[in-house]
Protein backbone atom coordinates (compact mmCIF):
# COMPACT_ATOMS: atom_id res chain seq x y z
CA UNK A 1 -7.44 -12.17 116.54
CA UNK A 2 -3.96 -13.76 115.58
CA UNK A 3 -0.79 -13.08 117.76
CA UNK A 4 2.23 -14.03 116.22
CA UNK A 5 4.62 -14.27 119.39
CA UNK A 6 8.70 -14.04 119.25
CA UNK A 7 11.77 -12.94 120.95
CA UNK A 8 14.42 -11.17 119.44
CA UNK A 9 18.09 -11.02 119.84
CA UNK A 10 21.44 -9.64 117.75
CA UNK A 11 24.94 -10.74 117.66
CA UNK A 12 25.73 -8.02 119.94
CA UNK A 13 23.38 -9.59 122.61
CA UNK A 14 20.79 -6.62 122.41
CA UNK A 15 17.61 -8.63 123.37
CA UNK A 16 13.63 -8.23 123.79
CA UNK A 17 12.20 -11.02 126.20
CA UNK A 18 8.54 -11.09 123.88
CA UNK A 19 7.59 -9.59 121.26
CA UNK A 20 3.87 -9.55 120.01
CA UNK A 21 2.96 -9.14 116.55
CA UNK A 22 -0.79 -8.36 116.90
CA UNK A 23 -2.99 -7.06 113.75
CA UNK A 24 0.03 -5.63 112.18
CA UNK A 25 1.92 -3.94 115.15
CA UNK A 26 4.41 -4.72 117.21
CA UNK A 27 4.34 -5.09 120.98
CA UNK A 28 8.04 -5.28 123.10
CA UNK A 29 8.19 -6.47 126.41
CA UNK A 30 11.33 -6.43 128.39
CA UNK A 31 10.77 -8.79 131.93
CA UNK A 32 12.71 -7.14 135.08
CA UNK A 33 12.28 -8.16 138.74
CA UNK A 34 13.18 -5.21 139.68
CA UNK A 35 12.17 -1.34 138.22
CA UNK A 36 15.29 -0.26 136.96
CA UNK A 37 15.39 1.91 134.27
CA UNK A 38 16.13 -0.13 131.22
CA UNK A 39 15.81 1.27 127.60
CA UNK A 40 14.40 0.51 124.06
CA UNK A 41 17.49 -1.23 122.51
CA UNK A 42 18.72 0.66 119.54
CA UNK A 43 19.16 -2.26 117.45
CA UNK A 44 14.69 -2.63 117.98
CA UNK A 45 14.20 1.20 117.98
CA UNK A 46 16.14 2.06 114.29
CA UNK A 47 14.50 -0.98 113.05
CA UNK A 48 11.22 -0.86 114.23
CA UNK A 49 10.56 2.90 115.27
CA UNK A 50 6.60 2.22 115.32
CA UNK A 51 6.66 -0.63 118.02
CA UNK A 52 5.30 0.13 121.27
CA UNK A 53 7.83 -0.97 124.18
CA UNK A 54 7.29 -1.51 127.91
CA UNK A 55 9.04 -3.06 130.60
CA UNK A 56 6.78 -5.44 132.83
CA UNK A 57 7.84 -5.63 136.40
CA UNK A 58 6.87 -7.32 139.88
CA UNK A 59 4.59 -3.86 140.06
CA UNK A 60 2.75 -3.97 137.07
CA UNK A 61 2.68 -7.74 135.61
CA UNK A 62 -0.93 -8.45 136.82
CA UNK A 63 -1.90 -5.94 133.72
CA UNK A 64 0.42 -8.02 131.05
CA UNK A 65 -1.29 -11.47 132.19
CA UNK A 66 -5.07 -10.12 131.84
């Protein structure tokens, strides 16, 4: 399988830390420390309303790296 990987970013500093492309989807990842709530930017979600989006923390990275 082919992953295309990327990060994206506007002039209005809305940002995704990774971004898979993976057999024609996309796959955002936001990275935070901590678990605070932190939403899809709107920039990404008008754009790309068929992504999938999740937020990888210190409670649930071991999933992202496997």
């Amino acid at each position: 399988m082919i992953v295309n990987n990327f990060f994206w970013r506007t002039y209005d500093r809305q940002e995704i830390d990774w971004i898979e492309e993976r057999e024609g989807n996309l796959f955002a990842f936001e990275f935070k420390w901590n678990n605070r709530k932190v939403r899809v930017p709107g920039g990404w979600g008008k754009t790309y309303p068929d992504s999938k989006f999740e937020v990888v923390t210190q409670d649930n990275y071991r999933e992202f790296i496997i």
